[in-house]
PDB file of N, CA and C in Angstrom:
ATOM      1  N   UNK A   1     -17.940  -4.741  12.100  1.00  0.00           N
ATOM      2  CA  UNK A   1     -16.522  -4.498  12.261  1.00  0.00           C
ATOM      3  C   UNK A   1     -16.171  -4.584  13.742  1.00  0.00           C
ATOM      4  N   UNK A   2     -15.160  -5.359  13.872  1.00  0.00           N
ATOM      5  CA  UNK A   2     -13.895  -5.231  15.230  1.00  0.00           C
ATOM      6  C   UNK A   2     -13.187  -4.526  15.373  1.00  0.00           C
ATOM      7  N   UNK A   3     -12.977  -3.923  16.172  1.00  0.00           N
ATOM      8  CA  UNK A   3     -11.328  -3.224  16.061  1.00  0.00           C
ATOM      9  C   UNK A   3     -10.513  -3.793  17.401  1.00  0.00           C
ATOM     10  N   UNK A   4      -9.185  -4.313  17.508  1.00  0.00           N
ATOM     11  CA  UNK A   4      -8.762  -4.494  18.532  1.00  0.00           C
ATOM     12  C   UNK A   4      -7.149  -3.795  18.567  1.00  0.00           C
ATOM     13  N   UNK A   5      -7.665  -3.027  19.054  1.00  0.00           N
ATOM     14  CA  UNK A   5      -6.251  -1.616  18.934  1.00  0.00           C
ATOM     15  C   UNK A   5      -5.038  -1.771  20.298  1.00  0.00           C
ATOM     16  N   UNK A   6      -4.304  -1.854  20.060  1.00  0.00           N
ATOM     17  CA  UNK A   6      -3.128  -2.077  21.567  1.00  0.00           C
ATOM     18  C   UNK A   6      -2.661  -0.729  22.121  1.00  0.00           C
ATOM     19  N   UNK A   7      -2.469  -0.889  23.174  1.00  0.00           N
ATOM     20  CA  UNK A   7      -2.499   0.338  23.674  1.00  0.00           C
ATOM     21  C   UNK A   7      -0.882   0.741  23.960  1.00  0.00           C
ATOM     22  N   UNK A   8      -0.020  -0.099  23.820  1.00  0.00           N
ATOM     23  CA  UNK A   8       1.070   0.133  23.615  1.00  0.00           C
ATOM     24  C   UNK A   8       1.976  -0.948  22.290  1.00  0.00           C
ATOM     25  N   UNK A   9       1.700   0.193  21.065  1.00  0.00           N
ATOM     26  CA  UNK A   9       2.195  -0.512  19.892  1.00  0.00           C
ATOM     27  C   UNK A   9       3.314  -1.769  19.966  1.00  0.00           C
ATOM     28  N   UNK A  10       3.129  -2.915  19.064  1.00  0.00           N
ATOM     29  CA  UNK A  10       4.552  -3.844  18.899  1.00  0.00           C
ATOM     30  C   UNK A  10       5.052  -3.116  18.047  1.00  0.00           C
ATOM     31  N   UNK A  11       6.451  -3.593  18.124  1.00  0.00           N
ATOM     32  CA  UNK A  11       7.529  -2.098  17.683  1.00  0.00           C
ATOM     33  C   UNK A  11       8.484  -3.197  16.625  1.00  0.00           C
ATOM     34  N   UNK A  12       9.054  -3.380  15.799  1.00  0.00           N
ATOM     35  CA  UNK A  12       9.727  -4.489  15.090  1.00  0.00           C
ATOM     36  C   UNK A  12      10.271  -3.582  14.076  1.00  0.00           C
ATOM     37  N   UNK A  13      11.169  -4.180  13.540  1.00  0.00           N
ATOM     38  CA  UNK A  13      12.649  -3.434  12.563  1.00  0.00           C
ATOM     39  C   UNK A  13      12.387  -4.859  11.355  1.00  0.00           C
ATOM     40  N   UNK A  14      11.707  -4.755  10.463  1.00  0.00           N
ATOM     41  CA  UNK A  14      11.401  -5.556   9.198  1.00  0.00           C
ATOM     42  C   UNK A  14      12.809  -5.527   8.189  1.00  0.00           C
ATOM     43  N   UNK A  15      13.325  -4.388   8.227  1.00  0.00           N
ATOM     44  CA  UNK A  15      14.740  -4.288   7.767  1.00  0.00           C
ATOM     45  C   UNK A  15      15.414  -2.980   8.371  1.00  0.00           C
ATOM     46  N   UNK A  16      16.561  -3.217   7.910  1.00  0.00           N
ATOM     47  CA  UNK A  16      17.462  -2.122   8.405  1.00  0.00           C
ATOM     48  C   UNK A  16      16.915  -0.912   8.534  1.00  0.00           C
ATOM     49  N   UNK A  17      16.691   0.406   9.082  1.00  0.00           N
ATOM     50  CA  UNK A  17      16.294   1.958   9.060  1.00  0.00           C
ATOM     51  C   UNK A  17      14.112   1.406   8.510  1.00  0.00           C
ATOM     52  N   UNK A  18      13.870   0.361   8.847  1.00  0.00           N
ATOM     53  CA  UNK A  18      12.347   0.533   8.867  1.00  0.00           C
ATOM     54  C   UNK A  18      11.991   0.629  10.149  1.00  0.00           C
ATOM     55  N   UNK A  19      11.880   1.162  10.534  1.00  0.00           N
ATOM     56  CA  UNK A  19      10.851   0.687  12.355  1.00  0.00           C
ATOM     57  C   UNK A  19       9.362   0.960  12.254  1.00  0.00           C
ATOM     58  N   UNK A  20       8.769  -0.272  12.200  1.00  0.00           N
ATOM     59  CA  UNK A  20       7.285  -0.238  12.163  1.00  0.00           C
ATOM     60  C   UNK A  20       6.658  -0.145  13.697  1.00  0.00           C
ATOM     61  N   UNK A  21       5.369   0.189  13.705  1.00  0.00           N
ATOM     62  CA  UNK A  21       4.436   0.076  14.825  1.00  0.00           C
ATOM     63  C   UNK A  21       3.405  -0.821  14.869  1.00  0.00           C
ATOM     64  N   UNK A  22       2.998  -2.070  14.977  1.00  0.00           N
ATOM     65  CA  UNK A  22       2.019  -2.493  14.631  1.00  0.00           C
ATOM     66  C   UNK A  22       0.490  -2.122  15.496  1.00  0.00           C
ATOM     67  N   UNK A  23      -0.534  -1.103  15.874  1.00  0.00           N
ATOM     68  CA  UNK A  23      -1.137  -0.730  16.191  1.00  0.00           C
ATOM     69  C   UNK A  23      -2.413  -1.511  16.505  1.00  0.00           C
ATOM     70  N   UNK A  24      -2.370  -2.941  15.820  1.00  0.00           N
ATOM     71  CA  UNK A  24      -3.626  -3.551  16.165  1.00  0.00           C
ATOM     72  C   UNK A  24      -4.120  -4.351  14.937  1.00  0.00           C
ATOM     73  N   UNK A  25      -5.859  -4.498  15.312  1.00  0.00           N
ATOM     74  CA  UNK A  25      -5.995  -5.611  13.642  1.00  0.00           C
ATOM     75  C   UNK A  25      -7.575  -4.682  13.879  1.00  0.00           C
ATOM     76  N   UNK A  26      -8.157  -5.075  12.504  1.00  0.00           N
ATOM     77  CA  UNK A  26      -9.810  -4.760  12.430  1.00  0.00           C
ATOM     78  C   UNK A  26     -10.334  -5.987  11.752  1.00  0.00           C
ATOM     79  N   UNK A  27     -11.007  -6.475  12.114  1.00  0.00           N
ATOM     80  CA  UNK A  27     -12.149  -7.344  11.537  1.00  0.00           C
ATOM     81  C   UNK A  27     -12.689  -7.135  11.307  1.00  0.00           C
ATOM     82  N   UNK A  28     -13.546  -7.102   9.473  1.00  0.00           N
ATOM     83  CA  UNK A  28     -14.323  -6.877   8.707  1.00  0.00           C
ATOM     84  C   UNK A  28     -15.384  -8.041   8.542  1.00  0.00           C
ATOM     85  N   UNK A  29     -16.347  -7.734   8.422  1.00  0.00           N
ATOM     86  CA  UNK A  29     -17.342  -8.515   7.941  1.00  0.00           C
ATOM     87  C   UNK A  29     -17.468  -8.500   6.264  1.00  0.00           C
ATOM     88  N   UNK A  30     -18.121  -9.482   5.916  1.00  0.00           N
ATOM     89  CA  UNK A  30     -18.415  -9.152   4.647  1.00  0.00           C
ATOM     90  C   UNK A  30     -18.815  -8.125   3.793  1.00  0.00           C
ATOM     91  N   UNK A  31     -18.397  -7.417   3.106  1.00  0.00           N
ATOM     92  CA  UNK A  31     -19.350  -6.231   2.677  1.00  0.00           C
ATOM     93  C   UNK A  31     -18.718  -4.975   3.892  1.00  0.00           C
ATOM     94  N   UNK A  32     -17.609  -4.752   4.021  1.00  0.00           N
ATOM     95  CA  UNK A  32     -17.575  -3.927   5.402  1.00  0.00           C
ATOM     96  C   UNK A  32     -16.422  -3.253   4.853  1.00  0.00           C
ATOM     97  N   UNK A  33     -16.345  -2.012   5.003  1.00  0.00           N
ATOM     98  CA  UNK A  33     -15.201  -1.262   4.365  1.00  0.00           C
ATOM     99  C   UNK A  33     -14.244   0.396   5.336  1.00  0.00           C
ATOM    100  N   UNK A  34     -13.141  -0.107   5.198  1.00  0.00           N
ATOM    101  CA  UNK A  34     -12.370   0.867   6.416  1.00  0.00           C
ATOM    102  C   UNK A  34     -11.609   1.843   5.180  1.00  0.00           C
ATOM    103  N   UNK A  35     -11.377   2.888   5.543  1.00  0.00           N
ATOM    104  CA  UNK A  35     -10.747   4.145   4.791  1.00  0.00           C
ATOM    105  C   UNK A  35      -9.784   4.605   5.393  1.00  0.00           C
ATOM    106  N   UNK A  36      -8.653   4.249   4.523  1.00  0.00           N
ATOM    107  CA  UNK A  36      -7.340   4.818   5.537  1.00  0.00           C
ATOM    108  C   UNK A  36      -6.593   6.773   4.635  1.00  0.00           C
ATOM    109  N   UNK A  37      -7.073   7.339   5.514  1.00  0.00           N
ATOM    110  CA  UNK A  37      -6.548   8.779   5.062  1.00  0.00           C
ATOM    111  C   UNK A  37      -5.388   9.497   5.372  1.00  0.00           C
ATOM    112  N   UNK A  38      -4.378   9.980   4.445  1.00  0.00           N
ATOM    113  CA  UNK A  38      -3.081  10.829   4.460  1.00  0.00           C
ATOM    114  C   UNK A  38      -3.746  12.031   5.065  1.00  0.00           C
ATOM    115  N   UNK A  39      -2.284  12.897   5.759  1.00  0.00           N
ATOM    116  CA  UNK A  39      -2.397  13.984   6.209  1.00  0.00           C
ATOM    117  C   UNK A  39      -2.877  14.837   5.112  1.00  0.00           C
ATOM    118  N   UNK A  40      -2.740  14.911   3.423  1.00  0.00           N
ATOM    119  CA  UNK A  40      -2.804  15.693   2.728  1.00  0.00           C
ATOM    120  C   UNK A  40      -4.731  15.124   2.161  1.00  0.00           C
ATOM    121  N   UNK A  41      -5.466  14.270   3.060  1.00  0.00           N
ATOM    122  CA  UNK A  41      -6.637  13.611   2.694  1.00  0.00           C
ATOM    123  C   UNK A  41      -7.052  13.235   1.592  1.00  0.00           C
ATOM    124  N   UNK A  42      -5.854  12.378   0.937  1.00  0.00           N
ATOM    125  CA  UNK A  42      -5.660  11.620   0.293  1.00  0.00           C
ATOM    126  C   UNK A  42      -6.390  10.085   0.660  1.00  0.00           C
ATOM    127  N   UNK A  43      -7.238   9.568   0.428  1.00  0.00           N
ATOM    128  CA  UNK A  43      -7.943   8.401   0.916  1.00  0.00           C
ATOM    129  C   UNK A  43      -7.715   6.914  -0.076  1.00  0.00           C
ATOM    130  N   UNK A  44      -7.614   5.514   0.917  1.00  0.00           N
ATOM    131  CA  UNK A  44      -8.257   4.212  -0.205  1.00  0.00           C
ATOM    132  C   UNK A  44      -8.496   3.839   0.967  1.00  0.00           C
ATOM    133  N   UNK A  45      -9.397   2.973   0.165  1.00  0.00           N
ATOM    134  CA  UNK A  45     -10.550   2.161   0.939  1.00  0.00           C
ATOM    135  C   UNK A  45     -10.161   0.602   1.101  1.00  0.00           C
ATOM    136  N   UNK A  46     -10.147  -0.148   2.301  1.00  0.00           N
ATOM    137  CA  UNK A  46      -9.975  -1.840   1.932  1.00  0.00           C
ATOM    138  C   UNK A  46     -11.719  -2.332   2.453  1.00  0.00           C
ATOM    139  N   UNK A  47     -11.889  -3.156   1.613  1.00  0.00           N
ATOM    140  CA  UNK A  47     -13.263  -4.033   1.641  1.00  0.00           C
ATOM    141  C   UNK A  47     -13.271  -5.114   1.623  1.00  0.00           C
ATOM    142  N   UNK A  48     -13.940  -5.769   2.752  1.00  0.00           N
ATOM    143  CA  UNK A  48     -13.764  -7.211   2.663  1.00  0.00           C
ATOM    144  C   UNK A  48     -15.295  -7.640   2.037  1.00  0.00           C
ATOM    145  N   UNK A  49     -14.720  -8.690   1.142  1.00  0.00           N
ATOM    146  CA  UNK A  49     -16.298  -9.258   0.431  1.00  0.00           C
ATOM    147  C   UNK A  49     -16.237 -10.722   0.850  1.00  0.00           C
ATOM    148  N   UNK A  50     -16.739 -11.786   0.426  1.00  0.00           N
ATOM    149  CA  UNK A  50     -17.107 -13.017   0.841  1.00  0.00           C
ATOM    150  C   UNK A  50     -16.052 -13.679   0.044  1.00  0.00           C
ATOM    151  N   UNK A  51     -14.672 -12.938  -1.004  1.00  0.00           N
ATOM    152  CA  UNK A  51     -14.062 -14.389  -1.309  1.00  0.00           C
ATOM    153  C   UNK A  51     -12.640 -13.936  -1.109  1.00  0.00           C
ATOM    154  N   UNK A  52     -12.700 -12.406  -0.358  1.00  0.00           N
ATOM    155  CA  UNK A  52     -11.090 -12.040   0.168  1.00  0.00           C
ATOM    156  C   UNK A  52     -11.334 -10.588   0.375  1.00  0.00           C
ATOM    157  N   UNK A  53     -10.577  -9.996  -0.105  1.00  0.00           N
ATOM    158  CA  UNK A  53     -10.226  -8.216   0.010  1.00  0.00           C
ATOM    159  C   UNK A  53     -10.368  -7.449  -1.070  1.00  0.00           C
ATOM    160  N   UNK A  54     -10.989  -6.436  -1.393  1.00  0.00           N
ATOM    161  CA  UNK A  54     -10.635  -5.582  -2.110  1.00  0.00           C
ATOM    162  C   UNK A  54      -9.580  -4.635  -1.385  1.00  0.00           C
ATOM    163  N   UNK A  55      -7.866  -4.694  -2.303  1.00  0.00           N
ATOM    164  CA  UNK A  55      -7.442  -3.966  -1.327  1.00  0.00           C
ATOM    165  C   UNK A  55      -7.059  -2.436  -1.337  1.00  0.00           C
ATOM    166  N   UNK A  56      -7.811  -1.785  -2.510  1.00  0.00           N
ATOM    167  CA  UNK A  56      -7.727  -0.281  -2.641  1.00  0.00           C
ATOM    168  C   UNK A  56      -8.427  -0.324  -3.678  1.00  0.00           C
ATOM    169  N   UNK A  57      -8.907   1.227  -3.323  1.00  0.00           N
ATOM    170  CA  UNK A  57     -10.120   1.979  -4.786  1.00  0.00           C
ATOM    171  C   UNK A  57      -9.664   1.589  -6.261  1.00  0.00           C
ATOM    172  N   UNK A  58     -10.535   1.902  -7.222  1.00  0.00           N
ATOM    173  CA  UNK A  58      -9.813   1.625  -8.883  1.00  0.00           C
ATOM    174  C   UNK A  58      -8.222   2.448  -9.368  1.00  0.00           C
ATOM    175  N   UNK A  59      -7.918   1.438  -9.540  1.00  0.00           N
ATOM    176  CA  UNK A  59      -6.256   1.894  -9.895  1.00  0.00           C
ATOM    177  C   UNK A  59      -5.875   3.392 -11.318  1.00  0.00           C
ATOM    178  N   UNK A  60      -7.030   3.228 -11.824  1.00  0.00           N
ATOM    179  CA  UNK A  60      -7.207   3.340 -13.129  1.00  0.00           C
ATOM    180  C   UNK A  60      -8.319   5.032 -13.128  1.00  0.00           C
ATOM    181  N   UNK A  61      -8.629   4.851 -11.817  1.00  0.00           N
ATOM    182  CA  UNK A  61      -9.568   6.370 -11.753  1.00  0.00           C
ATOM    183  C   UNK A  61      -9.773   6.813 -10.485  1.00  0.00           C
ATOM    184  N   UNK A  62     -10.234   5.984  -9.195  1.00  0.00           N
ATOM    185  CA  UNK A  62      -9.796   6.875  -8.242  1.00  0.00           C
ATOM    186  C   UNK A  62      -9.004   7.350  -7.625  1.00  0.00           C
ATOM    187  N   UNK A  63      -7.974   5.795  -7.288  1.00  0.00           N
ATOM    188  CA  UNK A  63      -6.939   6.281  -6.874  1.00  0.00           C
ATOM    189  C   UNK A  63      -5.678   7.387  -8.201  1.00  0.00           C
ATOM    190  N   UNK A  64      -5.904   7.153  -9.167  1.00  0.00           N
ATOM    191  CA  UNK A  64      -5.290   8.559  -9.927  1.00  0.00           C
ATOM    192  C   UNK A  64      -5.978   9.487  -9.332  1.00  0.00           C
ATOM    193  N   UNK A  65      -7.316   9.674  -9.308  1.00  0.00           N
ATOM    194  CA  UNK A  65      -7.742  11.140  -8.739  1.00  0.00           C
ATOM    195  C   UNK A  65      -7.365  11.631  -7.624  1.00  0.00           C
ATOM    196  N   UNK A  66      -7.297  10.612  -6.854  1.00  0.00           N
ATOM    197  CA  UNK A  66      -6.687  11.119  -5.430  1.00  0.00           C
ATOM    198  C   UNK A  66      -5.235  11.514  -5.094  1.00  0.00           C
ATOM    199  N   UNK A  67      -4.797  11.771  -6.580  1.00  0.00           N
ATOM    200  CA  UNK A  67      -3.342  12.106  -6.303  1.00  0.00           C
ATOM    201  C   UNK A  67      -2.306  10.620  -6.292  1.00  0.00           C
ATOM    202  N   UNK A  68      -2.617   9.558  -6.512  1.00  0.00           N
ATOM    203  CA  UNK A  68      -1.930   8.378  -6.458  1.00  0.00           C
ATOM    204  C   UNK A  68      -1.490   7.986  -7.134  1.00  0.00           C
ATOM    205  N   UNK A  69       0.036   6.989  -7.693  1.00  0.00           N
ATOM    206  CA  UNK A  69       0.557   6.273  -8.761  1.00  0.00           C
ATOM    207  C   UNK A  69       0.620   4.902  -8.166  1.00  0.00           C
ATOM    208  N   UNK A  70      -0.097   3.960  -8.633  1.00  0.00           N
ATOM    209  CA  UNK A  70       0.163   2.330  -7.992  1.00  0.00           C
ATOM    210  C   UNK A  70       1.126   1.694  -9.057  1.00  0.00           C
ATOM    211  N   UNK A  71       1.953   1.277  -7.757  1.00  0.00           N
ATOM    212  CA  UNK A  71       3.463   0.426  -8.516  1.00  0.00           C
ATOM    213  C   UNK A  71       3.446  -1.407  -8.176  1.00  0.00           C
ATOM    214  N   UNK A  72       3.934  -1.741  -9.097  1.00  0.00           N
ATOM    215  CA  UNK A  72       4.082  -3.053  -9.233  1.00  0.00           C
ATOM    216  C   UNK A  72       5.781  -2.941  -8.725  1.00  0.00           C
ATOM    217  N   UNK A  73       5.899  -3.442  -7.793  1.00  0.00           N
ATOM    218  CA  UNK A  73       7.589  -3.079  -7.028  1.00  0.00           C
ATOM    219  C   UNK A  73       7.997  -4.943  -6.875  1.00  0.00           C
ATOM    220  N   UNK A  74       9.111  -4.778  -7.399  1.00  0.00           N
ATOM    221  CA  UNK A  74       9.823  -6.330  -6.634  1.00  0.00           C
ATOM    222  C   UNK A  74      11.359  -6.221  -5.709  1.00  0.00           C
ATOM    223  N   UNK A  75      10.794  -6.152  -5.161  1.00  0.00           N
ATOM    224  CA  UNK A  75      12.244  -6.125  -3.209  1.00  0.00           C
ATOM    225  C   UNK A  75      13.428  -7.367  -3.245  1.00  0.00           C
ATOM    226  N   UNK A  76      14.166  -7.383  -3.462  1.00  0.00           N
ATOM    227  CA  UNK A  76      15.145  -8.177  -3.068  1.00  0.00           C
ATOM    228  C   UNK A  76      15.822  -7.772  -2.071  1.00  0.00           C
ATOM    229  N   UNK A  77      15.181  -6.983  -0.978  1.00  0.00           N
ATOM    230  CA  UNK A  77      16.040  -7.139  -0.178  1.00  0.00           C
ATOM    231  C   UNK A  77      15.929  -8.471   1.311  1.00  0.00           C
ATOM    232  N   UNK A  78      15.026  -9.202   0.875  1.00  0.00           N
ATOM    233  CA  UNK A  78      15.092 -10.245   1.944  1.00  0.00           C
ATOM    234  C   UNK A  78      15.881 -11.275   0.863  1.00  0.00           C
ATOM    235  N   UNK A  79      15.634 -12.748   1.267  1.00  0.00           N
ATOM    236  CA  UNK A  79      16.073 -13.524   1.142  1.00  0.00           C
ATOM    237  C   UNK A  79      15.690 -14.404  -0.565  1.00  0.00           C
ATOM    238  N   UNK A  80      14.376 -14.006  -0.656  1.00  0.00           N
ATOM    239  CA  UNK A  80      13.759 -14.389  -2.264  1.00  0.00           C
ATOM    240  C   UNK A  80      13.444 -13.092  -2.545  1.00  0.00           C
ATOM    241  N   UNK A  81      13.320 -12.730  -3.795  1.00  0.00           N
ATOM    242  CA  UNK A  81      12.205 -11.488  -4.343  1.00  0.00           C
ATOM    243  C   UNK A  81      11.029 -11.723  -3.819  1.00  0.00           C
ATOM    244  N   UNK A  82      10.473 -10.824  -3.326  1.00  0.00           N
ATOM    245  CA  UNK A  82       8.844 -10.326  -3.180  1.00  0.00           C
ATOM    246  C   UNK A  82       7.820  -9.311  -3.950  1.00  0.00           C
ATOM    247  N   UNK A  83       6.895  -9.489  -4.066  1.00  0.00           N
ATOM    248  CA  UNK A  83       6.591  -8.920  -5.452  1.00  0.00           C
ATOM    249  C   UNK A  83       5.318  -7.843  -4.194  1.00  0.00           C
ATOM    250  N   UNK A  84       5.191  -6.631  -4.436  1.00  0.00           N
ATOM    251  CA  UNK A  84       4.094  -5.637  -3.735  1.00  0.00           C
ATOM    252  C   UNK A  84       3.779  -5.308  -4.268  1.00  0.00           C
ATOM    253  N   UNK A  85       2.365  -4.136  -3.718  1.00  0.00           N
ATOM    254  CA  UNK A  85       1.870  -2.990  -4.549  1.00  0.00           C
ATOM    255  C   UNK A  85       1.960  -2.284  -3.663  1.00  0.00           C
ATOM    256  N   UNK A  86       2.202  -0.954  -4.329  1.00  0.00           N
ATOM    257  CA  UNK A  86       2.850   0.533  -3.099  1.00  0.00           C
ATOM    258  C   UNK A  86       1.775   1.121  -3.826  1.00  0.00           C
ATOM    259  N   UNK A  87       1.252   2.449  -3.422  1.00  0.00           N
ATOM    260  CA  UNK A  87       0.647   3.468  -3.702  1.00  0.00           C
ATOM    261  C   UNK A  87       1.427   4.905  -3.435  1.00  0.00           C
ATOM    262  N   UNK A  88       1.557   5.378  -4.535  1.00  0.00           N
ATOM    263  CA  UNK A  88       2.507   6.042  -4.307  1.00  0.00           C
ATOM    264  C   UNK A  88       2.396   7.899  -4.676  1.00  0.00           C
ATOM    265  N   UNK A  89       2.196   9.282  -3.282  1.00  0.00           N
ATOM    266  CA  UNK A  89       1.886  10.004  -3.567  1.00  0.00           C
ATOM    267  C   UNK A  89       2.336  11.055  -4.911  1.00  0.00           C
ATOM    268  N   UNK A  90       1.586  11.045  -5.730  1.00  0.00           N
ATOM    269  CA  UNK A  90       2.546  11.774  -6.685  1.00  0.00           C
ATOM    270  C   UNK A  90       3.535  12.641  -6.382  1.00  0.00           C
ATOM    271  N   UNK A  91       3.679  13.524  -5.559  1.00  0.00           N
ATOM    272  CA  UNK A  91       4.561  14.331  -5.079  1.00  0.00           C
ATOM    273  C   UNK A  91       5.461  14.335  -4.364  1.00  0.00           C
ATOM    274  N   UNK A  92       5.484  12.749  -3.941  1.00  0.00           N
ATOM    275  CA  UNK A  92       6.263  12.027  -3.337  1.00  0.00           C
ATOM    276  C   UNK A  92       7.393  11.294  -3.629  1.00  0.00           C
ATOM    277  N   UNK A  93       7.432  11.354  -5.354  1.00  0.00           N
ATOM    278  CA  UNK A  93       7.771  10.344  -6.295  1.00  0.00           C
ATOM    279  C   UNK A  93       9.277  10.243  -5.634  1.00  0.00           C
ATOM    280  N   UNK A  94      10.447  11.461  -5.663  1.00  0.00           N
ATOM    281  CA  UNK A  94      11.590  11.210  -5.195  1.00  0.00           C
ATOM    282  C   UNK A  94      11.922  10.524  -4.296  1.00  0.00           C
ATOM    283  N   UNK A  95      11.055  10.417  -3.005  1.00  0.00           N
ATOM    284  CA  UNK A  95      11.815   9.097  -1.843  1.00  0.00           C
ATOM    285  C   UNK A  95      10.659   8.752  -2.096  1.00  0.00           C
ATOM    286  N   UNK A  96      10.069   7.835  -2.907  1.00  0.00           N
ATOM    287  CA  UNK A  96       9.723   6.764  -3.008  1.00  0.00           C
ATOM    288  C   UNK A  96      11.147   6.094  -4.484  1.00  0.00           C
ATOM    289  N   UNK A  97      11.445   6.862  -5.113  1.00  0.00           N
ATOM    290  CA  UNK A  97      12.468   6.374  -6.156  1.00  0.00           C
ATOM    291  C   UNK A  97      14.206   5.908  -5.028  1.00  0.00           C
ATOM    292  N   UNK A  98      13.804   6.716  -4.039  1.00  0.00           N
ATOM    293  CA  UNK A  98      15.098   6.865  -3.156  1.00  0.00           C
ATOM    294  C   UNK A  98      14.520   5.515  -2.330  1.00  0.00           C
ATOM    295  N   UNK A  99      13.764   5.209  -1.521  1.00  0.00           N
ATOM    296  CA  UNK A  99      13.652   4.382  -0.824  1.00  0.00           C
ATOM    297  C   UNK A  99      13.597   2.399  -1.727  1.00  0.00           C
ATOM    298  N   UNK A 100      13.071   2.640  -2.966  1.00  0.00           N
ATOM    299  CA  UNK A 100      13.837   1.577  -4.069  1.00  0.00           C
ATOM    300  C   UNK A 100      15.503   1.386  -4.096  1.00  0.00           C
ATOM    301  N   UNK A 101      15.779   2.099  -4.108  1.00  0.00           N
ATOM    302  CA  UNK A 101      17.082   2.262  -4.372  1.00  0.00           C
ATOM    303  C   UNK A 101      18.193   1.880  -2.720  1.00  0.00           C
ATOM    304  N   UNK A 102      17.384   2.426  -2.013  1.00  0.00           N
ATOM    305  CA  UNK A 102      17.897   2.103  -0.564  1.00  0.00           C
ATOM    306  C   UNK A 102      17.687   0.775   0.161  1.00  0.00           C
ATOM    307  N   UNK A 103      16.458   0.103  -0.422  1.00  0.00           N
ATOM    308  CA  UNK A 103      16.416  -1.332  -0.445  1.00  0.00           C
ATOM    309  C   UNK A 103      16.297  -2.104  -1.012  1.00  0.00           C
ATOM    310  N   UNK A 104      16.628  -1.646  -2.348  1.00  0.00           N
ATOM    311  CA  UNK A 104      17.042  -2.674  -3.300  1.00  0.00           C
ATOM    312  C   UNK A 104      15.937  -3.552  -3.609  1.00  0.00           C
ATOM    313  N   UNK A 105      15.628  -2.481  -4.469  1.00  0.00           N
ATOM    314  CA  UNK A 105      13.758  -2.923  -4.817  1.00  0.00           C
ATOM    315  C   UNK A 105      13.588  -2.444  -6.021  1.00  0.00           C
ATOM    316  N   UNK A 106      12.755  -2.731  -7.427  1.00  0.00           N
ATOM    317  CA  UNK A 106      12.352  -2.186  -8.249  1.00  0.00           C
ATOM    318  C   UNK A 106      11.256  -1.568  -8.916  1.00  0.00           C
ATOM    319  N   UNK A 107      11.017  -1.050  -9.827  1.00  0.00           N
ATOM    320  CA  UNK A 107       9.815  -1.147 -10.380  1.00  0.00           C
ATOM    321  C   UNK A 107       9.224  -1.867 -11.513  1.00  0.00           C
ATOM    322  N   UNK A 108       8.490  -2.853 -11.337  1.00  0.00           N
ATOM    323  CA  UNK A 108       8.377  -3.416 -12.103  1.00  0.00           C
ATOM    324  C   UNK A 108       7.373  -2.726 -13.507  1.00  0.00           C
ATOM    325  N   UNK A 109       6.607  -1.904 -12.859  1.00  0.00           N
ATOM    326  CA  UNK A 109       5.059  -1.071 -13.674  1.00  0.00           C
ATOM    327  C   UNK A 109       4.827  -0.239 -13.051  1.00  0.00           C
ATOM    328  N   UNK A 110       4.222   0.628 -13.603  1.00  0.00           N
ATOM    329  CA  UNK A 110       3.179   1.127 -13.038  1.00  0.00           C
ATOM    330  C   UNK A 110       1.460   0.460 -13.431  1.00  0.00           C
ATOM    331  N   UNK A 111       1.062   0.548 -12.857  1.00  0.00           N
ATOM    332  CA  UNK A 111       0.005  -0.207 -13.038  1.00  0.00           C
ATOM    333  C   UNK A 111      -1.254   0.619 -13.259  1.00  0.00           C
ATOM    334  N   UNK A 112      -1.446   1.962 -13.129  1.00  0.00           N
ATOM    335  CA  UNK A 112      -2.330   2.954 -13.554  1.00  0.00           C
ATOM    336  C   UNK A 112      -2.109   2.796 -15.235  1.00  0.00           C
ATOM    337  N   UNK A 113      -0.878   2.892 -15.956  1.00  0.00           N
ATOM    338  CA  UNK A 113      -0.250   3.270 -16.671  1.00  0.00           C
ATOM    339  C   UNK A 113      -0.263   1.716 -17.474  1.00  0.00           C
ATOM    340  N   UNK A 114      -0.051   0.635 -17.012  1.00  0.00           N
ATOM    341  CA  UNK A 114       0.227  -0.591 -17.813  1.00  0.00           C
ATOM    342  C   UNK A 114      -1.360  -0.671 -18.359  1.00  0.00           C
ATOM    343  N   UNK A 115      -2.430  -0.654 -17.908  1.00  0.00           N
ATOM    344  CA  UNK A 115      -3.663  -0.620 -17.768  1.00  0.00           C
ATOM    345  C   UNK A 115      -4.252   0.432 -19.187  1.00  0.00           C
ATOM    346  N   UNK A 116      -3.932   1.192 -19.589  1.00  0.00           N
ATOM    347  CA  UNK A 116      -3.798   2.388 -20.903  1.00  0.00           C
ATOM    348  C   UNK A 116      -3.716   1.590 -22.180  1.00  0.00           C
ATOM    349  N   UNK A 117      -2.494   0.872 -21.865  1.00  0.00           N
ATOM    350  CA  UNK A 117      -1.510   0.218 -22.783  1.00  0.00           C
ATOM    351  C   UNK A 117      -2.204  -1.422 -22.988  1.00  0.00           C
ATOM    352  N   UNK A 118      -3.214  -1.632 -22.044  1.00  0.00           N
ATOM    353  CA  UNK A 118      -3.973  -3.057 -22.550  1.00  0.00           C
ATOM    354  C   UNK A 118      -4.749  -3.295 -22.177  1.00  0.00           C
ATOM    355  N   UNK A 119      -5.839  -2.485 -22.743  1.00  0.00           N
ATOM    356  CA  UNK A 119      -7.168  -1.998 -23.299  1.00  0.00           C
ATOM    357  C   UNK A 119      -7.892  -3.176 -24.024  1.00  0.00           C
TER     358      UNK A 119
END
């Protein structure tokens, strides 16, 4: 692993009331895995393998255990729909339902939950 961290963040407005920080990049090797943790130590993991990313723990059991709901979200608020995956703290659910709504975004699934249903 690389890490190349900036020492004074790029700062950019992706849309209206977002202001991001971009803090840097990490380079993974194959087989190499970084853990990004909430204040409430809530954890997922991204892993790079030899044919892309794994880009978070099992939808279906860890990340539920860890307190998580993964959403299938589609954004219209740029110029085409964009289709994401959010992870989303359970206890969080209200502004994450508020921040859909504020940019005009949906839910398409849940995807813990679609996963039950097609077995």
């Amino acid at each position: 692993m690389r890490a190349d961290f900036r020492e004074q963040p790029r700062e950019f407005v992706p849309l209206e009331g977002i202001n991001l920080k971009d803090m840097g990049s990490i380079f993974l090797e194959h087989n190499e895995q970084v853990t990004f943790t909430t204040a409430s130590n809530k954890n997922n993991d991204i892993v790079r393998t030899e044919w892309g990313f794994y880009l978070g723990n099992s939808i279906n059991w860890r990340l539920r255990e860890q307190g998580f709901k993964t959403a299938l979200v589609v954004s219209r608020a740029g110029n085409e729909p964009r289709l994401y995956i959010n992870l989303v703290e359970q206890e969080r659910m209200n502004d994450f339902f508020d921040y859909l709504k504020h940019y005009h975004s949906e839910l398409v699934c849940w995807l813990d939950e679609w996963f039950l249903t097609h077995q």
